[in-house]
PDB file of N, CA and C in Angstrom:
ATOM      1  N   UNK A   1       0.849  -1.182   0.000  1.00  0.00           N
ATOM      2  CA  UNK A   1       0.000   0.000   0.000  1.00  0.00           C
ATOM      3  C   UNK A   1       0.889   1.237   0.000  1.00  0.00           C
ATOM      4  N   UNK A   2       0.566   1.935  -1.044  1.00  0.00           N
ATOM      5  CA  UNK A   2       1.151   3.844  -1.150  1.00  0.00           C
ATOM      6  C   UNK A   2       0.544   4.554   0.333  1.00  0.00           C
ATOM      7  N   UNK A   3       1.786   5.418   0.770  1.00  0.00           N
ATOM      8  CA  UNK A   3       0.777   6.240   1.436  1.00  0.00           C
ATOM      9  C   UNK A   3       1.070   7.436   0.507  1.00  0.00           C
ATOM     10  N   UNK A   4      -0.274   7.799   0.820  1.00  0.00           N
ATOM     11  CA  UNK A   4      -0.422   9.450  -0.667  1.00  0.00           C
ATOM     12  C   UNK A   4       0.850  10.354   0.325  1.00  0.00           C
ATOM     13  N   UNK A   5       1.376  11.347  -0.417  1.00  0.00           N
ATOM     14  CA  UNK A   5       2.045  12.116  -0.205  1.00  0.00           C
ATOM     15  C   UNK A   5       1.009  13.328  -0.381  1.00  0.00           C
ATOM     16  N   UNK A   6       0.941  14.288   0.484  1.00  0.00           N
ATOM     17  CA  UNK A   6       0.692  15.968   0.672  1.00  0.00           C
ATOM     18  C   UNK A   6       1.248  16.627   0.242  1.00  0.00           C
ATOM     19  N   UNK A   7       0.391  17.870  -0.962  1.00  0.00           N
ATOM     20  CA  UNK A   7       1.297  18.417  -1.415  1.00  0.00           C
ATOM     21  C   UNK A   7       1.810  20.052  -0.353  1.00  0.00           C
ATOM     22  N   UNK A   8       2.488  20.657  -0.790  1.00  0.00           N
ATOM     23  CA  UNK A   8       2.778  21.712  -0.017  1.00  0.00           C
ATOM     24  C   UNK A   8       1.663  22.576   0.330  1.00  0.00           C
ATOM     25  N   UNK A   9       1.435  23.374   0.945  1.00  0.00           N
ATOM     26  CA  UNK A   9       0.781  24.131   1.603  1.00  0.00           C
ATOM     27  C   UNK A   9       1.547  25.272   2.850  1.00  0.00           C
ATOM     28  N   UNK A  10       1.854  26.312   1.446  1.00  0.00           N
ATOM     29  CA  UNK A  10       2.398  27.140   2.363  1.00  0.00           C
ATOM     30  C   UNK A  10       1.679  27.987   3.248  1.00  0.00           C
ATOM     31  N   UNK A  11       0.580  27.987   3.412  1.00  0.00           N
ATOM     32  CA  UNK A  11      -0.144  28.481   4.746  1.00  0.00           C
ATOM     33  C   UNK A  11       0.141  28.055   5.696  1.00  0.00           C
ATOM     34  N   UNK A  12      -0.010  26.732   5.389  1.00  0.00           N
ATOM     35  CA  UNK A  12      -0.348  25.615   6.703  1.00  0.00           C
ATOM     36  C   UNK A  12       1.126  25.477   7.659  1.00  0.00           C
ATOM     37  N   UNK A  13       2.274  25.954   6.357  1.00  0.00           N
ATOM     38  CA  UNK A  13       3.427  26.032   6.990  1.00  0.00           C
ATOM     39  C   UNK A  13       3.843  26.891   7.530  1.00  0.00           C
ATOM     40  N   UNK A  14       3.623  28.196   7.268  1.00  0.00           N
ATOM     41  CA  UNK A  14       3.305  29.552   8.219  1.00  0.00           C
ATOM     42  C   UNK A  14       3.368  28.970   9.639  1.00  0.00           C
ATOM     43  N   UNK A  15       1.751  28.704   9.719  1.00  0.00           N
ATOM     44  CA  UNK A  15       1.016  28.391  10.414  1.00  0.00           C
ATOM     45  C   UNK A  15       2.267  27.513  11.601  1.00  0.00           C
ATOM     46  N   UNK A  16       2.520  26.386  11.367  1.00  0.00           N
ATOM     47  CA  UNK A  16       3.427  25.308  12.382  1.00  0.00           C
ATOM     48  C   UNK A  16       4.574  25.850  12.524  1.00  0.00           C
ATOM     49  N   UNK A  17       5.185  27.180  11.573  1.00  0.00           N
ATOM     50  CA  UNK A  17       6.519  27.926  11.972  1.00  0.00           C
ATOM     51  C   UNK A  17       6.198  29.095  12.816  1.00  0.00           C
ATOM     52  N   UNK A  18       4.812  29.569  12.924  1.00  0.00           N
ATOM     53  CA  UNK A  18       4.571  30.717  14.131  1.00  0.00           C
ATOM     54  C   UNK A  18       4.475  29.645  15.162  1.00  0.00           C
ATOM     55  N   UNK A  19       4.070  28.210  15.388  1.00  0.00           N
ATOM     56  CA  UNK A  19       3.934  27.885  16.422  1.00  0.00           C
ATOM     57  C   UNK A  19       5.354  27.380  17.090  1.00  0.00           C
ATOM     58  N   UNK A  20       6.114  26.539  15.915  1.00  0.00           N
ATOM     59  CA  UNK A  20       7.472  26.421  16.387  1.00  0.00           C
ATOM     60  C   UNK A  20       8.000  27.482  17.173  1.00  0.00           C
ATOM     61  N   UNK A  21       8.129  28.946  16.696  1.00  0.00           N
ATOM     62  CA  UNK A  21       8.730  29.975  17.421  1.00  0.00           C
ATOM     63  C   UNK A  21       7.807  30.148  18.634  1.00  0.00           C
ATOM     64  N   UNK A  22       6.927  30.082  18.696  1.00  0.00           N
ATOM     65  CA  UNK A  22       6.204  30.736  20.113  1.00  0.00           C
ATOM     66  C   UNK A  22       6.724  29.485  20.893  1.00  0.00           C
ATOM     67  N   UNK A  23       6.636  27.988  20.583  1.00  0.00           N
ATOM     68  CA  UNK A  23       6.774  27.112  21.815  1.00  0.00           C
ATOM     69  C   UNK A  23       8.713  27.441  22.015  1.00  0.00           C
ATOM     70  N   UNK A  24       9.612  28.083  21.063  1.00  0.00           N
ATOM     71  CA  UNK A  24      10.948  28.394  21.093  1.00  0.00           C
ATOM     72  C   UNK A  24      11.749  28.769  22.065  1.00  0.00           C
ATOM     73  N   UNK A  25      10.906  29.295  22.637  1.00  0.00           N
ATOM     74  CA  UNK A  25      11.438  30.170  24.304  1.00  0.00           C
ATOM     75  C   UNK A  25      11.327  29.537  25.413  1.00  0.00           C
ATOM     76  N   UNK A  26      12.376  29.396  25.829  1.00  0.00           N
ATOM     77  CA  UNK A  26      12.487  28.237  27.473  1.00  0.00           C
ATOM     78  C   UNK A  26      10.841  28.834  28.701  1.00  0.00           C
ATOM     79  N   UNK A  27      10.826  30.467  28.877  1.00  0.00           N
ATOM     80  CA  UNK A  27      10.240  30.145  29.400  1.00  0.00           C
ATOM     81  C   UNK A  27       8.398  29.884  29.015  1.00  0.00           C
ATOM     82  N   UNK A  28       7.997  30.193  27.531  1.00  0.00           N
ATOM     83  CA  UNK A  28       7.107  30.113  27.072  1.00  0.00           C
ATOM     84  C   UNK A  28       6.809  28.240  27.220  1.00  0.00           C
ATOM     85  N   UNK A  29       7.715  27.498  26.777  1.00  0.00           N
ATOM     86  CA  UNK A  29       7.809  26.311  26.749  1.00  0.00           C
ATOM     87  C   UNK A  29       7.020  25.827  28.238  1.00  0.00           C
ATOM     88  N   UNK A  30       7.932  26.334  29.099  1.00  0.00           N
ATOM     89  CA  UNK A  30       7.866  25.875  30.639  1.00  0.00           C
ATOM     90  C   UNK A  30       6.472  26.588  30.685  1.00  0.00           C
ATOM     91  N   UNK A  31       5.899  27.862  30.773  1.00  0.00           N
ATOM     92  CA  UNK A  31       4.215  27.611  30.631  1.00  0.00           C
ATOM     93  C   UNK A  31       3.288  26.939  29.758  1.00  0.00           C
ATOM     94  N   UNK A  32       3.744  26.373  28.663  1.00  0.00           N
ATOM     95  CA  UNK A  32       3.000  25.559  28.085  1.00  0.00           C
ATOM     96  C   UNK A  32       2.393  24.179  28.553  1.00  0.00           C
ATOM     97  N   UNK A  33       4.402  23.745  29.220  1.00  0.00           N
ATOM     98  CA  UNK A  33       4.552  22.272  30.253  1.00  0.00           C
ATOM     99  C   UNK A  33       3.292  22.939  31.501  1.00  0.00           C
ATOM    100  N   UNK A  34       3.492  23.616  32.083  1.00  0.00           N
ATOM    101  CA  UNK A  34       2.171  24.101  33.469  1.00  0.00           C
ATOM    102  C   UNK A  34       1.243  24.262  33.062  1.00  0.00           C
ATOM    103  N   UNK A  35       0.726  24.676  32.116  1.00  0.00           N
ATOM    104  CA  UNK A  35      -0.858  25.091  31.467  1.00  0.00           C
ATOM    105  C   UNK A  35      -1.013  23.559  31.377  1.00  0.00           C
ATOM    106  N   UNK A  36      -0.739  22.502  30.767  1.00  0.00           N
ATOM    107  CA  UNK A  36      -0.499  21.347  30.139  1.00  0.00           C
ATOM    108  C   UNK A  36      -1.383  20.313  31.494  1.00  0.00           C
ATOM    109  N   UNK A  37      -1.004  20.682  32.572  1.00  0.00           N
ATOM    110  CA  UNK A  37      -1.553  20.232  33.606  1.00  0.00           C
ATOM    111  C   UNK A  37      -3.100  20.913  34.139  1.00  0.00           C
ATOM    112  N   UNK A  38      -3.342  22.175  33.956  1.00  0.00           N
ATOM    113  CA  UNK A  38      -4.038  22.519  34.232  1.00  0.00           C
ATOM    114  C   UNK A  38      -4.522  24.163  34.111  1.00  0.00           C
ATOM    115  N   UNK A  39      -5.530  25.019  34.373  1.00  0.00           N
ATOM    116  CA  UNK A  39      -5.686  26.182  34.051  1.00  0.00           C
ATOM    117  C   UNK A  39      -5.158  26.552  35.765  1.00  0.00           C
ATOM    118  N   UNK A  40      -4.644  27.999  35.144  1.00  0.00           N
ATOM    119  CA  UNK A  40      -3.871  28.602  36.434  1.00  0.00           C
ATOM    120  C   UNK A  40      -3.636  30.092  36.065  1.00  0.00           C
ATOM    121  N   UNK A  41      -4.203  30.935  37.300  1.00  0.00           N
ATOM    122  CA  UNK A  41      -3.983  32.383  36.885  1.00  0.00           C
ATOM    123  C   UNK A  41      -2.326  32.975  36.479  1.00  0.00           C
ATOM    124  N   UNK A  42      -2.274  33.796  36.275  1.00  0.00           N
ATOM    125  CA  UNK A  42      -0.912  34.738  35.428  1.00  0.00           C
ATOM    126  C   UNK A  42      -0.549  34.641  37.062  1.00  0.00           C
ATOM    127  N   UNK A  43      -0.801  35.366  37.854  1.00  0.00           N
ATOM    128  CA  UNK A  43       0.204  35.651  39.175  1.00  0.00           C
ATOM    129  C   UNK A  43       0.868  34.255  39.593  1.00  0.00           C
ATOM    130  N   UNK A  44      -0.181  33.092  39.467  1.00  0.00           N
ATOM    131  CA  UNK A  44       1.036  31.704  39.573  1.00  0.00           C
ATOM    132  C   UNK A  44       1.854  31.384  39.069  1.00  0.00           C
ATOM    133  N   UNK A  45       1.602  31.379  37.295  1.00  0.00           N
ATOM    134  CA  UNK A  45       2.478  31.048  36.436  1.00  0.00           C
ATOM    135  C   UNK A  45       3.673  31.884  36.642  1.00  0.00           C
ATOM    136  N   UNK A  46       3.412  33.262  36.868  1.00  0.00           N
ATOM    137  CA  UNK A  46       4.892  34.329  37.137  1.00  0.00           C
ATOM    138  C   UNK A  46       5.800  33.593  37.939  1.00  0.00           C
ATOM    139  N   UNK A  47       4.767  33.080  39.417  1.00  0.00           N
ATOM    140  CA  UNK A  47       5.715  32.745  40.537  1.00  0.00           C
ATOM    141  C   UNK A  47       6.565  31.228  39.730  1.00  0.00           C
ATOM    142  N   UNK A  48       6.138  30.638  39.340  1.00  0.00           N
ATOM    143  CA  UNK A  48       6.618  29.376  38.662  1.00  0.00           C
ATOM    144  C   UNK A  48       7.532  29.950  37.814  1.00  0.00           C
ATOM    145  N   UNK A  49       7.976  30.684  37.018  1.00  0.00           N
ATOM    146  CA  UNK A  49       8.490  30.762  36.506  1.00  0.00           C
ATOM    147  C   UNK A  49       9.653  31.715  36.860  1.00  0.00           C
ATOM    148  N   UNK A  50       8.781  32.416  37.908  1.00  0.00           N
ATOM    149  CA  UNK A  50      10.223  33.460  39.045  1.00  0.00           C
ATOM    150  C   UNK A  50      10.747  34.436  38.357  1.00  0.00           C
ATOM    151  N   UNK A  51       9.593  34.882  37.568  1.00  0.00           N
ATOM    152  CA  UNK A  51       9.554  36.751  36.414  1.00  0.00           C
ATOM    153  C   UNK A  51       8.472  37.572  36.509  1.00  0.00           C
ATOM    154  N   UNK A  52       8.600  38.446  36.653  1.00  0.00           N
ATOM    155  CA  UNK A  52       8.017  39.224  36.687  1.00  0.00           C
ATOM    156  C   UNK A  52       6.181  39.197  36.077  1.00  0.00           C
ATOM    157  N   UNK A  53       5.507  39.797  36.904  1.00  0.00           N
ATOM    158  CA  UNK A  53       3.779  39.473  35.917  1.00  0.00           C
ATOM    159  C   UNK A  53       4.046  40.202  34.294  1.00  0.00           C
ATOM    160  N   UNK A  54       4.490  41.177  34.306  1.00  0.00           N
ATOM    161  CA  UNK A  54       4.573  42.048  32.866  1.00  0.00           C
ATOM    162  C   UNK A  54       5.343  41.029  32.366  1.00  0.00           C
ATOM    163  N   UNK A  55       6.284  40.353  32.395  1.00  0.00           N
ATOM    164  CA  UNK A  55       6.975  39.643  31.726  1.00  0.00           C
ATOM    165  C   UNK A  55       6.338  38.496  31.290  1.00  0.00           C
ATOM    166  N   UNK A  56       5.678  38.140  32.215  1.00  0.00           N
ATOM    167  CA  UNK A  56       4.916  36.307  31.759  1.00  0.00           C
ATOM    168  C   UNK A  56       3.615  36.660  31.036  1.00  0.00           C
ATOM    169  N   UNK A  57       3.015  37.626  31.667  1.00  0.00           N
ATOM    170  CA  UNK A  57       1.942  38.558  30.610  1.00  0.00           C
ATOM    171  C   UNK A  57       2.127  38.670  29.120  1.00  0.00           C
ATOM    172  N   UNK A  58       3.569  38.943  28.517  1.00  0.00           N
ATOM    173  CA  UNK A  58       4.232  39.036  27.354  1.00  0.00           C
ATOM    174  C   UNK A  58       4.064  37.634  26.896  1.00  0.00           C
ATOM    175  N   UNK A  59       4.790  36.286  27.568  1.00  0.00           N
ATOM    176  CA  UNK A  59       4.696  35.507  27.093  1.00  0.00           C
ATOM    177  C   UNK A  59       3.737  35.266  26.798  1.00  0.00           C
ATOM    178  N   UNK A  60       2.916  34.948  27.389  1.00  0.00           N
ATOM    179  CA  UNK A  60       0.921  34.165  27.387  1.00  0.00           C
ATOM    180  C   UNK A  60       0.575  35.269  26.251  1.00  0.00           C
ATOM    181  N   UNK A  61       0.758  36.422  25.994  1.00  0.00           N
ATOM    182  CA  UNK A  61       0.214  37.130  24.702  1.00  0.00           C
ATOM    183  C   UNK A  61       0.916  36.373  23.250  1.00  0.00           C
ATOM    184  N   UNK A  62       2.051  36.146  23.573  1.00  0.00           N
ATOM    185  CA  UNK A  62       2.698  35.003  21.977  1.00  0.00           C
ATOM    186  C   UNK A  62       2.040  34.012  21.818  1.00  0.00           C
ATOM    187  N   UNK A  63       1.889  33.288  23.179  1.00  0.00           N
ATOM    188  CA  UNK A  63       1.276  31.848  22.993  1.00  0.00           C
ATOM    189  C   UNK A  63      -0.777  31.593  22.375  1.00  0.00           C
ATOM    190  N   UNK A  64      -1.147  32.827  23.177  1.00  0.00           N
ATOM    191  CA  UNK A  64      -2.055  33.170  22.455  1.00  0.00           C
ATOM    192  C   UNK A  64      -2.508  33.295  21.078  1.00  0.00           C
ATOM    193  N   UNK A  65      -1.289  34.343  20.699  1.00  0.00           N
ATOM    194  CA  UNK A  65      -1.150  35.066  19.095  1.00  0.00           C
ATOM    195  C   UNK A  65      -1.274  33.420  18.284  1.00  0.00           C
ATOM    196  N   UNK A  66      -0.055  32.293  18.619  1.00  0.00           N
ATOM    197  CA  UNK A  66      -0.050  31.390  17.881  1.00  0.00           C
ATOM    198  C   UNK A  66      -1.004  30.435  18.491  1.00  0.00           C
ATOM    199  N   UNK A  67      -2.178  30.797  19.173  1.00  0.00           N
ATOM    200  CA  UNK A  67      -3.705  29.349  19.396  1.00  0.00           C
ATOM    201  C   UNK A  67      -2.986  28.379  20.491  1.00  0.00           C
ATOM    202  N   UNK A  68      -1.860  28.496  20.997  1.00  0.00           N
ATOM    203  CA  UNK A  68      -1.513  27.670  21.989  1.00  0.00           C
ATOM    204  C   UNK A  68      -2.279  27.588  23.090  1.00  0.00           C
ATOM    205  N   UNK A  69      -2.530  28.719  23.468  1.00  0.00           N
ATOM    206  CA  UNK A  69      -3.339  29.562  24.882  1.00  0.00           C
ATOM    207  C   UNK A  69      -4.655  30.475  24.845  1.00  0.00           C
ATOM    208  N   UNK A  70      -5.637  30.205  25.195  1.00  0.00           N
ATOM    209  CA  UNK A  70      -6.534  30.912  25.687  1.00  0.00           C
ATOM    210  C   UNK A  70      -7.187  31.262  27.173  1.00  0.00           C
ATOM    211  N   UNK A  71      -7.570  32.166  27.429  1.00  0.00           N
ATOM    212  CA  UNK A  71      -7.690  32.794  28.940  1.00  0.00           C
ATOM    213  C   UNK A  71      -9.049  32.797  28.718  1.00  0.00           C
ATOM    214  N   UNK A  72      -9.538  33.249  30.342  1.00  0.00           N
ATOM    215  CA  UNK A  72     -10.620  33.753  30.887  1.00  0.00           C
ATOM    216  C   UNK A  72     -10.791  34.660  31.959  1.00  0.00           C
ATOM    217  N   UNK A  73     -11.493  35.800  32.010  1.00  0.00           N
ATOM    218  CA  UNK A  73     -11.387  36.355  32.865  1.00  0.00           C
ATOM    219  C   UNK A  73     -11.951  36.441  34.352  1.00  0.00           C
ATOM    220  N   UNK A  74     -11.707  36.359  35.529  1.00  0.00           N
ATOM    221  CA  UNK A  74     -12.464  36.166  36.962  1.00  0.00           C
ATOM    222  C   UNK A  74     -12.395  37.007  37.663  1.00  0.00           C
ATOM    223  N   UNK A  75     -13.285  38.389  37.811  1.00  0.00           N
ATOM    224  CA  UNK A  75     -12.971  39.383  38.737  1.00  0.00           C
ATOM    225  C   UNK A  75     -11.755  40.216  38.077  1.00  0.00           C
ATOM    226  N   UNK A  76     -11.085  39.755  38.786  1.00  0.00           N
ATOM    227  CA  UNK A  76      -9.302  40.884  38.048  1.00  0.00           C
ATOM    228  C   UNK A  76      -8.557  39.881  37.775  1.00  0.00           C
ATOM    229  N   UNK A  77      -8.594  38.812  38.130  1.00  0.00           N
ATOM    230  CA  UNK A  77      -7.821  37.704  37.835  1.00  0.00           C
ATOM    231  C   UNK A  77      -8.078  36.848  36.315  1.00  0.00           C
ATOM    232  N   UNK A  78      -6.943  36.960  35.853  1.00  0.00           N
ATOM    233  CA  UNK A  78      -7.179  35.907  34.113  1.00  0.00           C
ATOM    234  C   UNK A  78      -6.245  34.823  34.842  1.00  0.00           C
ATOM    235  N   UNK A  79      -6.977  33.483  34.215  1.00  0.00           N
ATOM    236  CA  UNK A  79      -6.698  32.514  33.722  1.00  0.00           C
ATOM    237  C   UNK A  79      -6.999  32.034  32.590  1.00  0.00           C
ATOM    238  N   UNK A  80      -4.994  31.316  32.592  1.00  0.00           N
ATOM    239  CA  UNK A  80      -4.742  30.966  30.829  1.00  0.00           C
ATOM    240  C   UNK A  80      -4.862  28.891  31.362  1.00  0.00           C
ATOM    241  N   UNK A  81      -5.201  28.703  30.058  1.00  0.00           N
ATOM    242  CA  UNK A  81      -4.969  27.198  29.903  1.00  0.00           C
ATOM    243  C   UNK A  81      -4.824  26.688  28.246  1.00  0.00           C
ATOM    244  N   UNK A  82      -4.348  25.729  28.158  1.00  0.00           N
ATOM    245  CA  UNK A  82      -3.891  24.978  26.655  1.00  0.00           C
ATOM    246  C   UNK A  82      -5.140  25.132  26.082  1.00  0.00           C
ATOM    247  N   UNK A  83      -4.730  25.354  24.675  1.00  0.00           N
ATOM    248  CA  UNK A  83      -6.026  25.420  23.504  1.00  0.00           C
ATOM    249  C   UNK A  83      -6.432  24.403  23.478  1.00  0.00           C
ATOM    250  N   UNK A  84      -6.065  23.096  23.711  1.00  0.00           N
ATOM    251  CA  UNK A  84      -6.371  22.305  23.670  1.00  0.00           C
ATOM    252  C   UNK A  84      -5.619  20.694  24.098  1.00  0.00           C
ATOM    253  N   UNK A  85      -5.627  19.717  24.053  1.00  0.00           N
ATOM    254  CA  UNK A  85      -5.005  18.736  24.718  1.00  0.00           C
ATOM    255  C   UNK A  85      -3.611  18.049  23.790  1.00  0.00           C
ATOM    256  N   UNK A  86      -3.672  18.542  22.096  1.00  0.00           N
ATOM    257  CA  UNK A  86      -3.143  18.411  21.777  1.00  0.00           C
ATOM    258  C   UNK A  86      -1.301  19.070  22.067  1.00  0.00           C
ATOM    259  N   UNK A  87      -1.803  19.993  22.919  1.00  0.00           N
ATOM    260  CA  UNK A  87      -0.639  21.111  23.135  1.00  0.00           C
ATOM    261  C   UNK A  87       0.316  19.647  23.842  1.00  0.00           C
ATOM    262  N   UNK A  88      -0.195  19.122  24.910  1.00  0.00           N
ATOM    263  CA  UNK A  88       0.751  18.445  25.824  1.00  0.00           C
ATOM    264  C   UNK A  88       1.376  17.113  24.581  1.00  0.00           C
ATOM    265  N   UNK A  89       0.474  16.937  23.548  1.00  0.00           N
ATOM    266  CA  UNK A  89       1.597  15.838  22.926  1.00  0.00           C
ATOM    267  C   UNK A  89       2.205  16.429  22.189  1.00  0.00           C
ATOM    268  N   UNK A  90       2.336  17.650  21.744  1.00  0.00           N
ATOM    269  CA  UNK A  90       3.552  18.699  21.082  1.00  0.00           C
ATOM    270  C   UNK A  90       4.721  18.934  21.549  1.00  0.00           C
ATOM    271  N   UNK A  91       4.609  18.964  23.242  1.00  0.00           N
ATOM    272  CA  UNK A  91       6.159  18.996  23.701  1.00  0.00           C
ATOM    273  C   UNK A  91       6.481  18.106  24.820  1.00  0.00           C
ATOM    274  N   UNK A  92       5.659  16.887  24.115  1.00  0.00           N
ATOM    275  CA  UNK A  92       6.362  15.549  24.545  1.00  0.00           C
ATOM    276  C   UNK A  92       7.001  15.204  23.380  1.00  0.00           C
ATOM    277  N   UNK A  93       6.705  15.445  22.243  1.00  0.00           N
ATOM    278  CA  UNK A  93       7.805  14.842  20.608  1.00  0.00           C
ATOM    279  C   UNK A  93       8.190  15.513  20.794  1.00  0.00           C
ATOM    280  N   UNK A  94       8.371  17.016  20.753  1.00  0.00           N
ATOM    281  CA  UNK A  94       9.640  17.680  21.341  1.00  0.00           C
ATOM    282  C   UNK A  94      10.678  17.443  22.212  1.00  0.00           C
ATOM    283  N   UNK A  95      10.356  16.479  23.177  1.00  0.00           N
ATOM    284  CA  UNK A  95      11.142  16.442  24.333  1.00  0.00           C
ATOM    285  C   UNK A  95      11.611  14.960  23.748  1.00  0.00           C
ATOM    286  N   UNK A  96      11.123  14.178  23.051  1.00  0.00           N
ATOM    287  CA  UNK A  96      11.603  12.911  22.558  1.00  0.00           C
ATOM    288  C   UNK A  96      12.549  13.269  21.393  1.00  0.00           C
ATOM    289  N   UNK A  97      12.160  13.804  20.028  1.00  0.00           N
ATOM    290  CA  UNK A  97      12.739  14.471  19.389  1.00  0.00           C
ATOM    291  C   UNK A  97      14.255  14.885  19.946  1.00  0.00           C
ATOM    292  N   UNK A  98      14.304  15.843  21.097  1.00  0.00           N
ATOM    293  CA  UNK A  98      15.070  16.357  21.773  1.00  0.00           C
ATOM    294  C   UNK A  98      16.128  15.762  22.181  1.00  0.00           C
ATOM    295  N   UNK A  99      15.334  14.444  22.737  1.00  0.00           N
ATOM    296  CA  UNK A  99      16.740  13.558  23.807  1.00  0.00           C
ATOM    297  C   UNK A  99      16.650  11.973  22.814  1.00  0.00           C
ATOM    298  N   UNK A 100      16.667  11.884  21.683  1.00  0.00           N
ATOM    299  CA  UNK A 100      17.054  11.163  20.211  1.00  0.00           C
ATOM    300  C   UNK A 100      16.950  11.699  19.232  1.00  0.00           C
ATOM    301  N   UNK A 101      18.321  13.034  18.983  1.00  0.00           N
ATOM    302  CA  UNK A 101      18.409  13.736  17.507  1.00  0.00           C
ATOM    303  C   UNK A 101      19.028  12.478  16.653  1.00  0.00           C
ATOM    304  N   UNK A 102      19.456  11.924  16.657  1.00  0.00           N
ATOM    305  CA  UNK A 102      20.575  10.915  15.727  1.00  0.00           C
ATOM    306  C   UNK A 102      19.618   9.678  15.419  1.00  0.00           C
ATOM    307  N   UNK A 103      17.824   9.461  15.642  1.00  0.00           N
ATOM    308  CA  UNK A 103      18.032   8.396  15.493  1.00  0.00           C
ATOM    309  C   UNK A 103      17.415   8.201  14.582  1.00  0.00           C
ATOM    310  N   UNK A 104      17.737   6.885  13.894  1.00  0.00           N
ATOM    311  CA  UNK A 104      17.397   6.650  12.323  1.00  0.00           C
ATOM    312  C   UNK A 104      15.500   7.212  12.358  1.00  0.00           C
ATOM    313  N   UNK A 105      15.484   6.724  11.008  1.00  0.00           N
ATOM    314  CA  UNK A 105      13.881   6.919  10.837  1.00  0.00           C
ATOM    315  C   UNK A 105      13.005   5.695  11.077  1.00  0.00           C
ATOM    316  N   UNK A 106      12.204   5.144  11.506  1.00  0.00           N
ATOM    317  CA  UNK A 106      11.553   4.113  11.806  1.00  0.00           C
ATOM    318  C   UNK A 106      11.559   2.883   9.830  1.00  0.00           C
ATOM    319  N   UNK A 107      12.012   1.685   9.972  1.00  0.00           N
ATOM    320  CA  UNK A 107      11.991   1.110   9.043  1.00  0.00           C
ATOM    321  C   UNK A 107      10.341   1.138   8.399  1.00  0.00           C
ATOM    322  N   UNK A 108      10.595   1.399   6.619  1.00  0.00           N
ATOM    323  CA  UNK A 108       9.170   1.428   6.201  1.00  0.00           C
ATOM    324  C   UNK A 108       8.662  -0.025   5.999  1.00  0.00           C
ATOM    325  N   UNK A 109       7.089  -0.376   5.868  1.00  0.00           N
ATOM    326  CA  UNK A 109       6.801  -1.780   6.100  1.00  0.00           C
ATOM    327  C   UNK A 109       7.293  -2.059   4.273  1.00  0.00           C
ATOM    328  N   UNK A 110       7.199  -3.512   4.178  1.00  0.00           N
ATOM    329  CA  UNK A 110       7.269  -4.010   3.107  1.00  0.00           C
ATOM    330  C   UNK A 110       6.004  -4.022   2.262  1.00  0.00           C
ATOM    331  N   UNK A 111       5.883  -3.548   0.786  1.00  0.00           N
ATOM    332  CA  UNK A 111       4.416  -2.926  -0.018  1.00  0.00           C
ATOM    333  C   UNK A 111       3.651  -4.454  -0.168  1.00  0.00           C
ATOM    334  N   UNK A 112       2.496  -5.256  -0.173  1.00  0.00           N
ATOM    335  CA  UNK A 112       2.315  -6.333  -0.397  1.00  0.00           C
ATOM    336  C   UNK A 112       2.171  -6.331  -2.154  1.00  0.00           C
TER     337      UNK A 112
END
């Protein structure tokens, strides 16, 4: 059996290179890994991450921009959480990816 090949789609590639760069940043990453677990206001995530609120504020606005993150608002307090569940298996192949750059490509099956 063929598997069809996809042809290009440079939107779509846009698209997975704004997200590559937003997950790019150690500490954007590391709120992605905490959102990943659960929704949690900006003043926690700061303390977790041990920066400033304006600063982690910045981040969660990238992660946003690229659909990683969406918030809600409570009183004065926002909470952010993952767009969705797919986020947490994005930077687990990342993190596999990561710790096996060298390794071959998985053998293809034999065509019957």
């Amino acid at each position: 059996m063929k598997t069809q090949e996809q042809d290009w789609d440079a939107e779509a590639a846009e698209r997975a290179v704004a997200v590559l760069k937003a997950v790019s940043d150690p500490s954007r990453y590391r709120l992605l890994w905490e959102l990943s677990h659960g929704e949690m206001p900006v003043g926690a995530l700061a303390e977790t991450l041990g920066a400033h609120l304006a600063a982690t504020s910045q981040h969660l606005a990238k992660l946003r921009a690229a659909g990683l993150v969406s918030s809600r608002r409570e009183g004065t307090r926002v909470f952010y959480r993952t767009a969705g569940t797919h986020i947490r298996g994005l930077l687990e192949e990342v993190a596999l990816v990561a710790d096996h750059p060298g390794d071959p490509p998985p053998p293809t099956p034999p065509t019957p």
